[in-house]
Protein backbone atom coordinates (compact mmCIF):
# COMPACT_ATOMS: atom_id res chain seq x y z
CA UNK A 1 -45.21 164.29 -22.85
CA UNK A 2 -46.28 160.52 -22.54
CA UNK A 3 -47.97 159.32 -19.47
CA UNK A 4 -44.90 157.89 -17.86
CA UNK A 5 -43.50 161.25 -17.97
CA UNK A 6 -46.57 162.93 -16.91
CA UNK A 7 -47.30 160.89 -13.58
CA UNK A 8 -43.44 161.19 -12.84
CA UNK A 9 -43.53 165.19 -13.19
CA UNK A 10 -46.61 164.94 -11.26
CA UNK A 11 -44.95 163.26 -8.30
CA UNK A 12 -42.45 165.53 -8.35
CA UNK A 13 -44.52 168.34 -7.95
CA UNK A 14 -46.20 167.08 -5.21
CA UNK A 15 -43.24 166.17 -3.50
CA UNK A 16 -41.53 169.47 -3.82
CA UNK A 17 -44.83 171.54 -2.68
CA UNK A 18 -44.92 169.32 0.75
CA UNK A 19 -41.14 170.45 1.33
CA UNK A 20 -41.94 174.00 0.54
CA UNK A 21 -45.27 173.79 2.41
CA UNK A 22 -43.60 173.14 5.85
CA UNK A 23 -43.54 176.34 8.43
CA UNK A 24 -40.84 176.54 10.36
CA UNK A 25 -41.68 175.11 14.13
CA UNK A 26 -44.83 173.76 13.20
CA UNK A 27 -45.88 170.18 14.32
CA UNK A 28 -44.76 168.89 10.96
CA UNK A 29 -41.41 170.20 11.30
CA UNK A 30 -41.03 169.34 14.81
CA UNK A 31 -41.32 165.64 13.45
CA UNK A 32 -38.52 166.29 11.08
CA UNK A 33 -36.04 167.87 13.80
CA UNK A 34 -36.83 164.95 15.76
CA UNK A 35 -35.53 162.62 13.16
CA UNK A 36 -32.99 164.75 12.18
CA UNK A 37 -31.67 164.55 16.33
CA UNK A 38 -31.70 160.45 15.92
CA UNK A 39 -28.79 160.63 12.86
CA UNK A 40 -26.93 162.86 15.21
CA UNK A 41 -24.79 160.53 16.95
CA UNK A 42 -23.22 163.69 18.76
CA UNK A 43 -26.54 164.42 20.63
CA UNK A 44 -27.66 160.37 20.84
CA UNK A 45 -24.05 159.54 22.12
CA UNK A 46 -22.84 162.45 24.32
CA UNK A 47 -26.31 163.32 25.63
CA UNK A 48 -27.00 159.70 26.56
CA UNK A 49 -25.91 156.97 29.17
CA UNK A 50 -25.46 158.65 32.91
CA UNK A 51 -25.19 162.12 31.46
CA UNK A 52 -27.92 164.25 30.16
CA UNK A 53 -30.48 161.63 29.79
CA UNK A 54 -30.39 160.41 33.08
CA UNK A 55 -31.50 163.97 34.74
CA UNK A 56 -35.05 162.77 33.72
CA UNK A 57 -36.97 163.13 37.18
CA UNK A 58 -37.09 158.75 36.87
CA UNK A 59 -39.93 159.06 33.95
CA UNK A 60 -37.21 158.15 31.48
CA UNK A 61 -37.64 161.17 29.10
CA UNK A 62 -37.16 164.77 28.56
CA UNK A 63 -38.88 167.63 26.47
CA UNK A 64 -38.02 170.43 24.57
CA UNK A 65 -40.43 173.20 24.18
CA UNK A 66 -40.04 175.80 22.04
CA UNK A 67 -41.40 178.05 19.31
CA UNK A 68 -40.91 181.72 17.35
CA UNK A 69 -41.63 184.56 19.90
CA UNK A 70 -43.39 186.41 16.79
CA UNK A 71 -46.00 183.29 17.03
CA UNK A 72 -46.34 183.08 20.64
CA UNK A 73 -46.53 180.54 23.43
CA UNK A 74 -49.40 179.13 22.03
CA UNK A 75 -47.94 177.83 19.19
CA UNK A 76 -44.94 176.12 20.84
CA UNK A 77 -43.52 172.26 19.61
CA UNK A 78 -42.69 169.59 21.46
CA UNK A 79 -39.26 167.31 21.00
CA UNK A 80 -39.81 163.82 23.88
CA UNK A 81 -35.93 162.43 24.41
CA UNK A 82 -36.18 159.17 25.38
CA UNK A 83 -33.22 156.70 27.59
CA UNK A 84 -32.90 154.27 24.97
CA UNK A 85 -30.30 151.62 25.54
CA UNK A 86 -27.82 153.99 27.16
CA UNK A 87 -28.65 156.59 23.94
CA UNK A 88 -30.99 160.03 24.05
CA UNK A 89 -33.51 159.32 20.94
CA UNK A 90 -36.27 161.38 20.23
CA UNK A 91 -38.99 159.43 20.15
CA UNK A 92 -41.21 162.25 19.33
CA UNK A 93 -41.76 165.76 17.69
CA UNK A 94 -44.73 167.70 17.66
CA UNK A 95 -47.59 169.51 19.48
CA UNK A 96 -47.12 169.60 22.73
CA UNK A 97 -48.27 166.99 25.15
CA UNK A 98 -46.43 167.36 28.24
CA UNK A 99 -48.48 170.33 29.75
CA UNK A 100 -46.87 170.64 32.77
CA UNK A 101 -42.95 170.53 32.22
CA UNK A 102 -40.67 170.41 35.04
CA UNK A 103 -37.73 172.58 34.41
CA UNK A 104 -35.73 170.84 36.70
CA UNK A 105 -35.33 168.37 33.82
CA UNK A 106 -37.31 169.77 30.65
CA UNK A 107 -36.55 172.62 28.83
CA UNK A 108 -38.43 176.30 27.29
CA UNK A 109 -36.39 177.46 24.36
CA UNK A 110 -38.02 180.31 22.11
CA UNK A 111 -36.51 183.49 20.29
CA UNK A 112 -37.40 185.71 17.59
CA UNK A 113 -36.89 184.42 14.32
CA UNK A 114 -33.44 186.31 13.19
CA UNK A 115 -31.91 184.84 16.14
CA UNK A 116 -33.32 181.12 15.51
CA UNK A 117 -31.54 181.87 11.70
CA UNK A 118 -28.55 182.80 13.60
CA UNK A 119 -28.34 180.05 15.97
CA UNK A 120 -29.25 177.67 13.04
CA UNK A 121 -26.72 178.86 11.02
CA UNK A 122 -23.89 179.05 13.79
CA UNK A 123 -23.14 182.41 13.14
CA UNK A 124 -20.85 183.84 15.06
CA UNK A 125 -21.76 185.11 19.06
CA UNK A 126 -24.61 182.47 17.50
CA UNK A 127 -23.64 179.18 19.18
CA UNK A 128 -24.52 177.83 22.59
CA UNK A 129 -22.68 180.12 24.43
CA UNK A 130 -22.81 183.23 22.76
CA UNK A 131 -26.54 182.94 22.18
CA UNK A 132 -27.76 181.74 26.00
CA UNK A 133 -25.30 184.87 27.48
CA UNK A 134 -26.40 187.34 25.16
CA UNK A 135 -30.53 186.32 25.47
CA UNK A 136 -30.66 186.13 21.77
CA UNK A 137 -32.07 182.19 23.00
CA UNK A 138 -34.78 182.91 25.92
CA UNK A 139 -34.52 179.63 28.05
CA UNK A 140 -36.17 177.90 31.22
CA UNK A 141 -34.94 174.95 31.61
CA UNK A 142 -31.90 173.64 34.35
CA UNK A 143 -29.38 176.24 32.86
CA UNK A 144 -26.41 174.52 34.76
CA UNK A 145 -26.91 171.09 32.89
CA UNK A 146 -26.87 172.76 29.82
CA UNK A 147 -23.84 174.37 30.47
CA UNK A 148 -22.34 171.57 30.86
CA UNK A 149 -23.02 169.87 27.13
CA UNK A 150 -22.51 172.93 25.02
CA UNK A 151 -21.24 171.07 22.89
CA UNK A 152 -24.31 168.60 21.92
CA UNK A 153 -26.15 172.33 22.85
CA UNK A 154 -24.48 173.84 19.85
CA UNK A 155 -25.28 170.85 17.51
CA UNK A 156 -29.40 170.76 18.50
CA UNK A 157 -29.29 174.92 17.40
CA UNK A 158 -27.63 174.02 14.28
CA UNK A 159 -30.34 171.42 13.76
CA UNK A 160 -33.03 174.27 13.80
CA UNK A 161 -31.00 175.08 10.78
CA UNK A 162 -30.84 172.22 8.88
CA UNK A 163 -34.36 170.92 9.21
CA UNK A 164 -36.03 173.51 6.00
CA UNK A 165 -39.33 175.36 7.27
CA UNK A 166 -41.24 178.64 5.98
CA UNK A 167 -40.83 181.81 8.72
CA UNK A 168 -43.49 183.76 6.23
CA UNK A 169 -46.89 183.05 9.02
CA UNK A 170 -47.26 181.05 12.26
CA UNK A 171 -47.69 177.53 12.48
């Protein structure tokens, strides 16, 4: 193997031991739902303008708490949805730095970690619906408003999904 080749395979080790390194709902992944959430133009677009935005008690943004009920409260992440030129971006994903949330507004999601796989995989009696009526998704939050954008709802759990995280230990 020449040196080229060497630094190259090198790289690519590295690179494939930070994707495999991540646990799932640590700070680290938190960034990576977040980013994921800004190429969703189902929850930027349909979440944004007047609608679910807007509920943001006039500070402009919203959070999402959650985390694995296996890893406990302490270990919850943090998603901040911003009102950003009539669109709901995430302007950040991590620990958790809104320590008192109003759940008039903000949101407490957490579940065990078969039912996050479920909801992330949209399984069926998985979505939205299925999973907020049959308290596979443990929620405090204002239930009404997100009854009323199941669908974005549905796309954020399959997000959970998407973004790749280890469930072997707790963030």
């Amino acid at each position: 193997m020449n040196k080229k080749t060497a630094v190259v395979a090198a790289l690519l080790g590295t690179l494939s031991l930070g994707a495999q390194g991540a646990t799932f709902m640590d700070a680290g992944w938190a960034s990576q739902l977040c980013q994921a959430w800004n190429k969703n133009p189902t929850l930027t677009g349909k979440l944004g303008g007047d609608g679910w935005i807007a509920n943001n008690a006039g500070r402009g943004y919203k959070t999402i708490q959650m985390y694995r009920d296996k890893c406990g409260l302490g270990s919850k992440v943090e998603l901040t949805i911003s009102d950003k030129d009539g669109k709901a971006i995430c302007t950040r994903g991590g620990s958790v730095q809104n320590s008192s949330p109003d759940y008039k507004v903000d949101y407490l999601m957490h579940a065990t970690d078969e039912d996050w796989a479920c909801m992330g995989e949209g399984s069926f009696g998985c979505g939205a619906m299925g999973a907020m009526t049959t308290g596979k998704l443990k929620f405090s939050g204002p239930k009404g408003e997100a009854m009323g954008v199941m669908g974005p709802f549905n796309e954020f759990l399959l997000l959970t999904g998407q973004v790749p995280g280890d469930k072997g230990s707790c963030p």
